[in-house]
Protein backbone atom coordinates (compact mmCIF):
# COMPACT_ATOMS: atom_id res chain seq x y z
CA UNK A 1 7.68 -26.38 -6.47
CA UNK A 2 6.52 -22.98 -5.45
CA UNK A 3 5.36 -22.24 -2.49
CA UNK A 4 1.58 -21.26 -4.13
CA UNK A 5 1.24 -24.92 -5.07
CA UNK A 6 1.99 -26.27 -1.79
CA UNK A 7 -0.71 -24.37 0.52
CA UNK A 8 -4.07 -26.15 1.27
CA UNK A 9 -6.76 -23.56 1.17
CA UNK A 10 -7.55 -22.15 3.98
CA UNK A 11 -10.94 -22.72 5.37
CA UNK A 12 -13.19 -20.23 6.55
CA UNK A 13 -15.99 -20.08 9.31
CA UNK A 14 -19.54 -18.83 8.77
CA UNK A 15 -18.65 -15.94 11.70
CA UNK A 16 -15.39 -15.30 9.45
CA UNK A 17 -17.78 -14.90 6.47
CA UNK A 18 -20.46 -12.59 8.37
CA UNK A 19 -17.74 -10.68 10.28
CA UNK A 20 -16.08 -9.71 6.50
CA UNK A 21 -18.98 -8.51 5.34
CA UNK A 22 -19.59 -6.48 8.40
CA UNK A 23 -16.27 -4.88 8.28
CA UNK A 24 -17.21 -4.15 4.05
CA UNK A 25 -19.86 -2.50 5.26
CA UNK A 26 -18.05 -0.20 7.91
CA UNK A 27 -15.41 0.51 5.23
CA UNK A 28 -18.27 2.00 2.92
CA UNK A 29 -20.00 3.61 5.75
CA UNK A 30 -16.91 5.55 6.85
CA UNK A 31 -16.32 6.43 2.93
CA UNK A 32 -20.33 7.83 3.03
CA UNK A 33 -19.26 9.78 6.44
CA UNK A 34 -15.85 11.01 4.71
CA UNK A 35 -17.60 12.24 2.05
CA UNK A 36 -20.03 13.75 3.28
CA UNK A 37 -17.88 15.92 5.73
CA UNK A 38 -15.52 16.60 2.57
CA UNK A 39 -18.60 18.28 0.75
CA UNK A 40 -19.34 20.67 4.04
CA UNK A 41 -22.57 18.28 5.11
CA UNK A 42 -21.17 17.21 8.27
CA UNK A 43 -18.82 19.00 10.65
CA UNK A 44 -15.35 17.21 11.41
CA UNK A 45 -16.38 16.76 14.86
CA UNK A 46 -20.05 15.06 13.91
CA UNK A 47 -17.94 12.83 11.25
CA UNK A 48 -15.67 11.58 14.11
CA UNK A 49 -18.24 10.73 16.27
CA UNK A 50 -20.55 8.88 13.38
CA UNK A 51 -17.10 6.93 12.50
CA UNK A 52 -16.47 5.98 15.84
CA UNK A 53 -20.05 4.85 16.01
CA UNK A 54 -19.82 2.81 13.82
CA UNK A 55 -16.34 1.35 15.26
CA UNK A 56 -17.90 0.46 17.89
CA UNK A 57 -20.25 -1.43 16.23
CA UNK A 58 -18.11 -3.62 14.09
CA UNK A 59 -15.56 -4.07 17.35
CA UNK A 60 -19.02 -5.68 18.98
CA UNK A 61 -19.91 -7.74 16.12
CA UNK A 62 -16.80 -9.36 16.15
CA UNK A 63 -17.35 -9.93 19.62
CA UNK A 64 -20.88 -11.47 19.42
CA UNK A 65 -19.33 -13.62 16.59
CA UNK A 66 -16.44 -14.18 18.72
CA UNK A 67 -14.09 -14.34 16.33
CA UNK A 68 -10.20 -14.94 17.47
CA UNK A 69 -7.26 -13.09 16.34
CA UNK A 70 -4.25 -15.50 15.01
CA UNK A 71 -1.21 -13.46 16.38
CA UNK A 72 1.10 -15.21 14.01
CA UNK A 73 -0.55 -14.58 11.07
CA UNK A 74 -0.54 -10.39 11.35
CA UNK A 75 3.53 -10.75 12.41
């Protein structure tokens, strides 16, 4: 037997869920930012800032949502 066939599914929580979609949407915000200071509408230095902006808003959703970090499963 493969390995593939003998994994449950993992299950995931609601805060899981709306944290995933949260980082989705800071991936496609920094692209918009990127973009933007690629065409000459934003300077580097107002891109940074917007980008860590919005860092700092995922990094705080995750901690309203309080979502943990499984060490073993990144290593």
């Amino acid at each position: 037997m493969s390995d593939r066939q003998n994994t449950k599914p993992e299950r995931i929580s609601a805060e899981e869920m709306v944290f995933d979609a949260n980082l989705a949407e800071f991936a496609n915000r920094v692209q918009v930012i990127c973009s933007l200071e690629a065409l000459g509408h934003l300077s580097p230095k107002d891109a940074f800032a917007r980008i860590k902006t919005v860092w700092k808003e995922l990094r705080r959703s995750k901690q309203n949502l309080r979502i943990e970090v499984d060490e073993q499963a990144i290593n």
